[in-house]
C-alpha atoms as a PDB file:
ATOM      1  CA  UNK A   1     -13.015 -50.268  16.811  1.00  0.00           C
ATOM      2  CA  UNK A   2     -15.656 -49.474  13.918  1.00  0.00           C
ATOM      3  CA  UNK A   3     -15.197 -51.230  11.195  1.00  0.00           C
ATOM      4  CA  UNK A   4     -16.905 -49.473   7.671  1.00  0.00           C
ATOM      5  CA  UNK A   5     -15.766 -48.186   4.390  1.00  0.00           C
ATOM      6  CA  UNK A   6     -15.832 -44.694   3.723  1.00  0.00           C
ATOM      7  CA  UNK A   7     -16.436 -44.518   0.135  1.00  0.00           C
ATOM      8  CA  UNK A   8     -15.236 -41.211  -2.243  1.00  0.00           C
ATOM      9  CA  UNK A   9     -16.214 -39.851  -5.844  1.00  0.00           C
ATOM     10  CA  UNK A  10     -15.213 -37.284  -8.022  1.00  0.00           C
ATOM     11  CA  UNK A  11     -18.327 -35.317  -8.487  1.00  0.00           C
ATOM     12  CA  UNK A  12     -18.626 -31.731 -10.709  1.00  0.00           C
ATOM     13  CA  UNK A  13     -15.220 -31.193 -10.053  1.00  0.00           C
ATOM     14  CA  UNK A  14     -14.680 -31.715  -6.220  1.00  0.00           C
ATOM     15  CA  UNK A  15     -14.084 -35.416  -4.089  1.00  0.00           C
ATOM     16  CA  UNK A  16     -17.357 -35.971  -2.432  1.00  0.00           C
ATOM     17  CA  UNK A  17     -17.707 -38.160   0.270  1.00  0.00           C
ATOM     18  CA  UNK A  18     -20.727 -40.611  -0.499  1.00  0.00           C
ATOM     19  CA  UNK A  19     -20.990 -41.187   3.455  1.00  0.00           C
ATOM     20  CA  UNK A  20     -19.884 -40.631   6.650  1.00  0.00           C
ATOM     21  CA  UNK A  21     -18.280 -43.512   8.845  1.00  0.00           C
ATOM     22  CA  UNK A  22     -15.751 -43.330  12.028  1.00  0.00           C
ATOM     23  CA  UNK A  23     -13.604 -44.659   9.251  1.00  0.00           C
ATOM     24  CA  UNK A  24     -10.849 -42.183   8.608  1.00  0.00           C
ATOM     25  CA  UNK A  25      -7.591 -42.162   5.964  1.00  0.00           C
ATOM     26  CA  UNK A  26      -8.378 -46.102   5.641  1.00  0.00           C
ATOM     27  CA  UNK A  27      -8.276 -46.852   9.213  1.00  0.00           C
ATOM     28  CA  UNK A  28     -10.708 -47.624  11.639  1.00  0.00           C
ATOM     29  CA  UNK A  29     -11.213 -45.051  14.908  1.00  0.00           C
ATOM     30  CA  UNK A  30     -12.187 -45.795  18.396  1.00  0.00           C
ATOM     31  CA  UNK A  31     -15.222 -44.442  19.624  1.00  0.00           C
ATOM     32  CA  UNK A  32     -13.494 -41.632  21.834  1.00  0.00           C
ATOM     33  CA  UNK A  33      -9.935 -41.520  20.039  1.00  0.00           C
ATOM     34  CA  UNK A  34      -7.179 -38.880  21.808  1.00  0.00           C
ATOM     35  CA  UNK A  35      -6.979 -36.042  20.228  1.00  0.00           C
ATOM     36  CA  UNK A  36      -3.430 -36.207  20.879  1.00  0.00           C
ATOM     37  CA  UNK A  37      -0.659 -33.027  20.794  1.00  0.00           C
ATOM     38  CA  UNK A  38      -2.565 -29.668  19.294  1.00  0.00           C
ATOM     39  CA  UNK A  39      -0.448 -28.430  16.639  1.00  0.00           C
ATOM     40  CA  UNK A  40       1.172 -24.401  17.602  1.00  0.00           C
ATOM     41  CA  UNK A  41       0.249 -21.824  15.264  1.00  0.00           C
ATOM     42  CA  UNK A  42      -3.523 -23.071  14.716  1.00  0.00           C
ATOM     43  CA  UNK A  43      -6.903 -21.828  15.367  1.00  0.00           C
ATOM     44  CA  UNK A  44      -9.124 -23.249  18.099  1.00  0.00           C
ATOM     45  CA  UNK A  45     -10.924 -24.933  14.796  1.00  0.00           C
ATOM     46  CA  UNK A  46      -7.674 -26.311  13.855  1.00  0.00           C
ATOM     47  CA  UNK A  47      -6.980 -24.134  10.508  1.00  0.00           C
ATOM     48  CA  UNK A  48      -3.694 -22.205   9.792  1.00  0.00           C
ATOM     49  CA  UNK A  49      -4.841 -18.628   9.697  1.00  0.00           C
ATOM     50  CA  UNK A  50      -3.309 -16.181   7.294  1.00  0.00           C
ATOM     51  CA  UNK A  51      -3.901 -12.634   6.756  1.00  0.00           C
ATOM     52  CA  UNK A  52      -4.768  -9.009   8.479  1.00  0.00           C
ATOM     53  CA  UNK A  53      -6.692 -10.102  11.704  1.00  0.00           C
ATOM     54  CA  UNK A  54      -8.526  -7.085  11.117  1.00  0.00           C
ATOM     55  CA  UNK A  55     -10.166  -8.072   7.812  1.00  0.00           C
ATOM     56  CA  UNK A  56     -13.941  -8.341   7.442  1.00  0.00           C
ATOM     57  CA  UNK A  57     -13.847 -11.689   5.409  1.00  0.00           C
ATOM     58  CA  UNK A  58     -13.238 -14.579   5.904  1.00  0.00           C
ATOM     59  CA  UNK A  59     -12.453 -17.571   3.452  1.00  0.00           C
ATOM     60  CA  UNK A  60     -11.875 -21.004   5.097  1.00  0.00           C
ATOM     61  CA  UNK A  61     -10.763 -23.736   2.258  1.00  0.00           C
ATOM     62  CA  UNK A  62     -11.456 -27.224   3.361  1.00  0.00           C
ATOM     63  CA  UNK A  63      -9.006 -29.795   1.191  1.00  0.00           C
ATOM     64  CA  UNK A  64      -7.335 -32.911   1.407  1.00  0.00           C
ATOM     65  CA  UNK A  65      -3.539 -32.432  -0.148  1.00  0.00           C
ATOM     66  CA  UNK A  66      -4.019 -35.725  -2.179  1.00  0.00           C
ATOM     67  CA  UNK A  67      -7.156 -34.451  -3.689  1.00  0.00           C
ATOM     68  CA  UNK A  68      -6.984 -33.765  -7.568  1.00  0.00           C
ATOM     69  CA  UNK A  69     -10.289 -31.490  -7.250  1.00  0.00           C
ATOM     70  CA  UNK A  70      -7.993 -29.670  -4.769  1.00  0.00           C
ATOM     71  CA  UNK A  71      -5.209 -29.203  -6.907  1.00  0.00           C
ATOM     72  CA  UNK A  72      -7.289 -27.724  -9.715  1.00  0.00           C
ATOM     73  CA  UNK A  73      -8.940 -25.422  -6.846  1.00  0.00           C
ATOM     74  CA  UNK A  74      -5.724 -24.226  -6.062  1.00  0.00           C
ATOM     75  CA  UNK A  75      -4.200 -23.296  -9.509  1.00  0.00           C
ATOM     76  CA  UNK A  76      -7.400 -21.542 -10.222  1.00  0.00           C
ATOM     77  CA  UNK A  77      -8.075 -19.621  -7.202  1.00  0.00           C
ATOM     78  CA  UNK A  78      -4.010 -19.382  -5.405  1.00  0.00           C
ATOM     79  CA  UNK A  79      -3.089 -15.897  -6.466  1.00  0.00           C
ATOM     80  CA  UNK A  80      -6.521 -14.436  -5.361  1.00  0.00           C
ATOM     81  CA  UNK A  81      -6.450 -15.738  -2.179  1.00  0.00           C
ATOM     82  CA  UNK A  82      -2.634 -15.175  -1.528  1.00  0.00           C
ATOM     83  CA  UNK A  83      -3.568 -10.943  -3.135  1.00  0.00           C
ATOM     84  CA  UNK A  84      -6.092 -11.033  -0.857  1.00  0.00           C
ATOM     85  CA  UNK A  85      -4.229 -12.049   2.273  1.00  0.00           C
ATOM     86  CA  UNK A  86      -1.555  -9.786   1.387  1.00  0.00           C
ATOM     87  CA  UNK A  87      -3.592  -6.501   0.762  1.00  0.00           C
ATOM     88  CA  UNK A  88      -5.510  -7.218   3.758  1.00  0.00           C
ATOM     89  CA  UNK A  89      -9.023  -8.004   1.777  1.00  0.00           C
ATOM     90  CA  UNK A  90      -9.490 -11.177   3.485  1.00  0.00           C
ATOM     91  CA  UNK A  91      -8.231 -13.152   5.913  1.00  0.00           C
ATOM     92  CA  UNK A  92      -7.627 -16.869   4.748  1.00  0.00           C
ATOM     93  CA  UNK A  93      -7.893 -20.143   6.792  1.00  0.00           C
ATOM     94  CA  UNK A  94      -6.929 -23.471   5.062  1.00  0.00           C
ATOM     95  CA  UNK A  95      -8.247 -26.499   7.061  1.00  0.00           C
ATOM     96  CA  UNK A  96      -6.319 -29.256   5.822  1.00  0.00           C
ATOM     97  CA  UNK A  97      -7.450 -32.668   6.261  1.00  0.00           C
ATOM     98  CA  UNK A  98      -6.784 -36.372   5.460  1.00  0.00           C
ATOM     99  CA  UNK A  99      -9.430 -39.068   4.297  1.00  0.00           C
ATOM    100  CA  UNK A 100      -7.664 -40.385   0.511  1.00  0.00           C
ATOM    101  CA  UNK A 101      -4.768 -42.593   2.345  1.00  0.00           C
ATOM    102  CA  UNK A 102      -6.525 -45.050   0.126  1.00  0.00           C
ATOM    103  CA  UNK A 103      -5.300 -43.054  -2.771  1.00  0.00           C
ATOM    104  CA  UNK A 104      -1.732 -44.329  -2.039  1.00  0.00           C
ATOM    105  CA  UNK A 105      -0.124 -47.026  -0.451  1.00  0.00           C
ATOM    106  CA  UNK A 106       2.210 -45.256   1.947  1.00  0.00           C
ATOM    107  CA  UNK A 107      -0.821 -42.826   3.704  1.00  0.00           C
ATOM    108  CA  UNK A 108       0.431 -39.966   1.679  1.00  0.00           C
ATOM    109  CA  UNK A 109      -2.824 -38.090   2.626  1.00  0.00           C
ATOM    110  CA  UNK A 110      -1.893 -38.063   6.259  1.00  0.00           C
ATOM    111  CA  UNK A 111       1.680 -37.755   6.275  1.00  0.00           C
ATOM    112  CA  UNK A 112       1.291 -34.424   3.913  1.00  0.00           C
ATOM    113  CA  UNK A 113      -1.284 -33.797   6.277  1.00  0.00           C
ATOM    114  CA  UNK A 114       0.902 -33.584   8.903  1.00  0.00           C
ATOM    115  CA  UNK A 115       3.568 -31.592   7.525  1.00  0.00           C
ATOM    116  CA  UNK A 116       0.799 -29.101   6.882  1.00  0.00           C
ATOM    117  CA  UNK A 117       0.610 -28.741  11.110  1.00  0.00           C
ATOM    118  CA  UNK A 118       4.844 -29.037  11.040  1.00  0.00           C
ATOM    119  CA  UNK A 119       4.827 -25.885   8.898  1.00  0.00           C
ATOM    120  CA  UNK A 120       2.191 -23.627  10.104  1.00  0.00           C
ATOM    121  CA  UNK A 121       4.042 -23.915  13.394  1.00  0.00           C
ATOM    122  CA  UNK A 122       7.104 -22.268  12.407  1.00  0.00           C
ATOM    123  CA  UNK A 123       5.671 -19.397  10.268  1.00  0.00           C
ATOM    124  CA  UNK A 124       2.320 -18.470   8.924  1.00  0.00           C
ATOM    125  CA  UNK A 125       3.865 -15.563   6.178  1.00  0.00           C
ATOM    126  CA  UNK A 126       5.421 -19.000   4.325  1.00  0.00           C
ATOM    127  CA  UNK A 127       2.181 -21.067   4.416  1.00  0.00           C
ATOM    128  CA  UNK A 128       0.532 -20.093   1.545  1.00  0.00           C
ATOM    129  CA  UNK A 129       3.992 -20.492  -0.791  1.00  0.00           C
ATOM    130  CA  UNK A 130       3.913 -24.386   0.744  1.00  0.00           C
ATOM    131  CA  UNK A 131       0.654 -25.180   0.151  1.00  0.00           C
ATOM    132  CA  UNK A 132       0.784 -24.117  -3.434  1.00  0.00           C
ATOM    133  CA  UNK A 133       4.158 -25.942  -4.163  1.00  0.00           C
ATOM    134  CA  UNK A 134       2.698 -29.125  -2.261  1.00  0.00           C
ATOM    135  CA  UNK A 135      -0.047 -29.218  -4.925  1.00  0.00           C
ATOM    136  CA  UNK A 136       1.949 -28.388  -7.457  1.00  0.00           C
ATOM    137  CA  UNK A 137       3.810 -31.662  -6.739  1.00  0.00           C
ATOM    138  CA  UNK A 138       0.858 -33.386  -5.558  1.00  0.00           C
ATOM    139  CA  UNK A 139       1.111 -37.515  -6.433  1.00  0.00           C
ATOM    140  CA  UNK A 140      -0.809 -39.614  -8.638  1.00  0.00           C
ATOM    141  CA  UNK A 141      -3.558 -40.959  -7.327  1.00  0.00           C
ATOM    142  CA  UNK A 142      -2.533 -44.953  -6.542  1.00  0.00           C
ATOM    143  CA  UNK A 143       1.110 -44.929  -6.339  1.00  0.00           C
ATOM    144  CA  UNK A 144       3.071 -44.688  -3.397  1.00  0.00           C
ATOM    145  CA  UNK A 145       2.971 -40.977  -2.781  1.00  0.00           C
ATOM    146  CA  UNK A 146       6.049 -38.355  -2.223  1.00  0.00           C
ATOM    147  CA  UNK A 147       8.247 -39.795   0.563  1.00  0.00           C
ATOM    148  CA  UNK A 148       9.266 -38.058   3.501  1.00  0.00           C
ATOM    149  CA  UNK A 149      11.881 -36.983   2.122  1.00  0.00           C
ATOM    150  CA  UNK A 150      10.514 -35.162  -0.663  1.00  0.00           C
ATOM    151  CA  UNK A 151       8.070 -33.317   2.326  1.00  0.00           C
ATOM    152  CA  UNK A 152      11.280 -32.231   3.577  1.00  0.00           C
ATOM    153  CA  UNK A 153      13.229 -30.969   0.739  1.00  0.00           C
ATOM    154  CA  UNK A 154       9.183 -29.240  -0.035  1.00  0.00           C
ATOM    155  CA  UNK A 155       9.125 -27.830   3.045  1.00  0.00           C
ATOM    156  CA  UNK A 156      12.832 -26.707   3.107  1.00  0.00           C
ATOM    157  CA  UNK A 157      12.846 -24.800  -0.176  1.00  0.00           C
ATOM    158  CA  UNK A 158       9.410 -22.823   0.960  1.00  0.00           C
ATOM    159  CA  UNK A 159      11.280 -21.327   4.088  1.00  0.00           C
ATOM    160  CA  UNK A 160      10.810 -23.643   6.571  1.00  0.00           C
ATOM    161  CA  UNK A 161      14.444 -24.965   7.257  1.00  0.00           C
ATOM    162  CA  UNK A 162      14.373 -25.023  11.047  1.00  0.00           C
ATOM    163  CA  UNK A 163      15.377 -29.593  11.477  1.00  0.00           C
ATOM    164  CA  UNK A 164      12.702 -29.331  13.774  1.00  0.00           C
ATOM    165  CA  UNK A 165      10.001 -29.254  11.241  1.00  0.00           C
ATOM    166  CA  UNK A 166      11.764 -32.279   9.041  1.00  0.00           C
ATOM    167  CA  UNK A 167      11.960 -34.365  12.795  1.00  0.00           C
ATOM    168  CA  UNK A 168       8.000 -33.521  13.009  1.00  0.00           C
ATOM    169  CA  UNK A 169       7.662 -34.870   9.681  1.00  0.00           C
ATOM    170  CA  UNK A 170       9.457 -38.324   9.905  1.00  0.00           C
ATOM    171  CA  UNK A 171       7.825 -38.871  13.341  1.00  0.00           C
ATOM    172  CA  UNK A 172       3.984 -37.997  12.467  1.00  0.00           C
ATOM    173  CA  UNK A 173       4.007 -36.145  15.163  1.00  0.00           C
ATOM    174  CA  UNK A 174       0.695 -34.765  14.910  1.00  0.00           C
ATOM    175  CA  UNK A 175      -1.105 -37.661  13.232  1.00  0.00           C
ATOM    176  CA  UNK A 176      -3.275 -38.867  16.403  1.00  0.00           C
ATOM    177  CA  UNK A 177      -4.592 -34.734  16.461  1.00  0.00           C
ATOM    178  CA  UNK A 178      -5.281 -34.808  12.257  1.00  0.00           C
ATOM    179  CA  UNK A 179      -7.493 -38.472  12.316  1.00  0.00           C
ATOM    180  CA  UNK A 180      -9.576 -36.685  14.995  1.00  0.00           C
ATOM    181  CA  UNK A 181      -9.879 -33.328  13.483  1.00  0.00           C
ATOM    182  CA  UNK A 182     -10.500 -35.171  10.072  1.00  0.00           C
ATOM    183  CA  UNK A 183     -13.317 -37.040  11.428  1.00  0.00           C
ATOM    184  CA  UNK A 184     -15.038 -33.683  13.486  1.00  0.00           C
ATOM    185  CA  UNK A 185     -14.724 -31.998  10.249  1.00  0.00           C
ATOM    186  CA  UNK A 186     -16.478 -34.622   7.808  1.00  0.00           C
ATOM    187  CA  UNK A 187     -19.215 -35.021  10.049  1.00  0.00           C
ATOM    188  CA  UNK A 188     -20.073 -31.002  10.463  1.00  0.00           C
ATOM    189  CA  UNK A 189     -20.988 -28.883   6.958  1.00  0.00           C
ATOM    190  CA  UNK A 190     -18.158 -30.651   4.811  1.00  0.00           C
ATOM    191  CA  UNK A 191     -18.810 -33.749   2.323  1.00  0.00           C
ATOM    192  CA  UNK A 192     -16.311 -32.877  -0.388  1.00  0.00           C
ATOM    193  CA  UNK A 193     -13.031 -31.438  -1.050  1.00  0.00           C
ATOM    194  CA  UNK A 194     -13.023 -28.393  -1.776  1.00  0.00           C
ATOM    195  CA  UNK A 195     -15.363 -26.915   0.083  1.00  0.00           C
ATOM    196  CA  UNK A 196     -15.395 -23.499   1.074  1.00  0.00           C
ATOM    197  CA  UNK A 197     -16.903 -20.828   2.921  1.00  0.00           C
ATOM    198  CA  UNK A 198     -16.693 -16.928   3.122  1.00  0.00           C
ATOM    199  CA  UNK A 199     -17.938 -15.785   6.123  1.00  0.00           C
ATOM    200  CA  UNK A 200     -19.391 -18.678   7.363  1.00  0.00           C
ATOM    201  CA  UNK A 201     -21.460 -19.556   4.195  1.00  0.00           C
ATOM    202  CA  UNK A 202     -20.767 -22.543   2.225  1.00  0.00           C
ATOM    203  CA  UNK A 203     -20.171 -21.509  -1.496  1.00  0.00           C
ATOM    204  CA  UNK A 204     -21.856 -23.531  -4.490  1.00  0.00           C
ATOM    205  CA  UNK A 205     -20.029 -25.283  -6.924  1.00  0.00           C
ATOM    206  CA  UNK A 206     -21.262 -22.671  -9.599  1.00  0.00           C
ATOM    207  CA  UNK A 207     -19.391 -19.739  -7.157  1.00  0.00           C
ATOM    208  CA  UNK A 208     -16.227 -22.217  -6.959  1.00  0.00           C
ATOM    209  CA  UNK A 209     -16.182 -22.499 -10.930  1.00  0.00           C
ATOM    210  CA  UNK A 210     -16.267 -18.975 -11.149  1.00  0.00           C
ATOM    211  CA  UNK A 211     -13.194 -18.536  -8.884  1.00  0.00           C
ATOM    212  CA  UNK A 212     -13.128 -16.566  -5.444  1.00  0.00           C
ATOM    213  CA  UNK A 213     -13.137 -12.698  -6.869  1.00  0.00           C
ATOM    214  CA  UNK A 214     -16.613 -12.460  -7.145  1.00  0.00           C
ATOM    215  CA  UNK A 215     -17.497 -14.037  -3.258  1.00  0.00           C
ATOM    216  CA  UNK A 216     -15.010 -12.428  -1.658  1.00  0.00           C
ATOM    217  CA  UNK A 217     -16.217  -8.850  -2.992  1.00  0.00           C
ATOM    218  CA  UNK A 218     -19.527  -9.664  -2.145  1.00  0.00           C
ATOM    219  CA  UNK A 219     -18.750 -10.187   1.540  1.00  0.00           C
ATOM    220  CA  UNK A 220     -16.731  -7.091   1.813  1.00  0.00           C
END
């Protein structure tokens, strides 16, 4: 096991990660960890895909659920990437990952995290209303984060009320997958949350400020 701190800042408006360690939602990884059950319903990346498959942009949002930065990101930018998804302008991928389990002392990051993969396995057309309503509930930053339960009843009122996605909840069932898919992500193109890309190209934090309009009818 590799033990290092993996130390995070709020910098011009995003959660940057200062550097990059095997160290991943506060605990330590093995060298060659299991990447454990692969969630349904995901790309071979790992992101939940929504959108016309025939759309000629692409906008991949990197974020950690218990990421203020992300939150912001989100209120700002939700409607034009949910329009956009809808009308067939662009297809959307949100790669949701977990490093701020130090921001709460129950691993909030990890367990919403995981409900993220629960929820994009049922059904994709009731993502994008769960991922706003998770933010819009997001946590304080050093308490004890939502409990389970509260992931449930979240989940629940978006759609998904199959008890198959609450079980998946309670039992992190997809935790061992998210540590290593957290950890393959920070140490490619990603060092802060938000970060995203249209088309493959990493936006500025000038672009991100301006909201997504502008990039996404670029690309077009």
């Amino acid at each position: 096991m590799v033990a290092a701190l993996l130390v995070v800042g709020v910098v011009g408006g995003v959660v940057a990660l200062k550097s990059r360690t095997n160290v991943i939602s506060g605990v330590a990884m093995a060298a060659n960890v299991d990447s454990g059950t692969t969630p349904p319903g995901l790309t071979a990346a790992g992101t939940v895909r929504v959108g016309d498959s025939n759309a000629k942009v692409v906008v991949r949002v990197v974020a950690d659920l218990q990421c203020p930065a992300c939150k912001s990101f989100e209120k700002r930018n939700a409607k034009t990437l949910e329009d956009a998804a809808k009308n067939g302008t662009a297809i959307i991928e949100y790669d949701v990952i977990s490093f701020l389990d130090r921001a709460s002392s129950t691993q909030y990051s990890s367990r919403a995290a995981n409900a993220s993969y629960c929820v994009a396995g049922q059904d994709h057309s009731k993502y994008q209303g769960w991922f706003a309503a998770m933010f819009e509930q997001q946590p304080a930053e050093g308490g004890n984060g939502l409990p389970d339960s509260k992931l449930i009843e979240i989940a629940k009122n978006a759609g998904y009320t199959d008890p198959s996605v609450a079980q998946c909840i309670t039992d992190r069932k997809y935790d061992t997958y998210l540590r290593d898919k957290t950890k393959q992500v920070l140490n490619g193109d990603v060092d802060a949350t938000p970060t995203v890309f249209v088309n493959g190209k990493k936006l500025d934090s000038s672009q991100l400020s301006n909201g997504l309009d502008a990039a996404i009818a670029a690309a077009r």
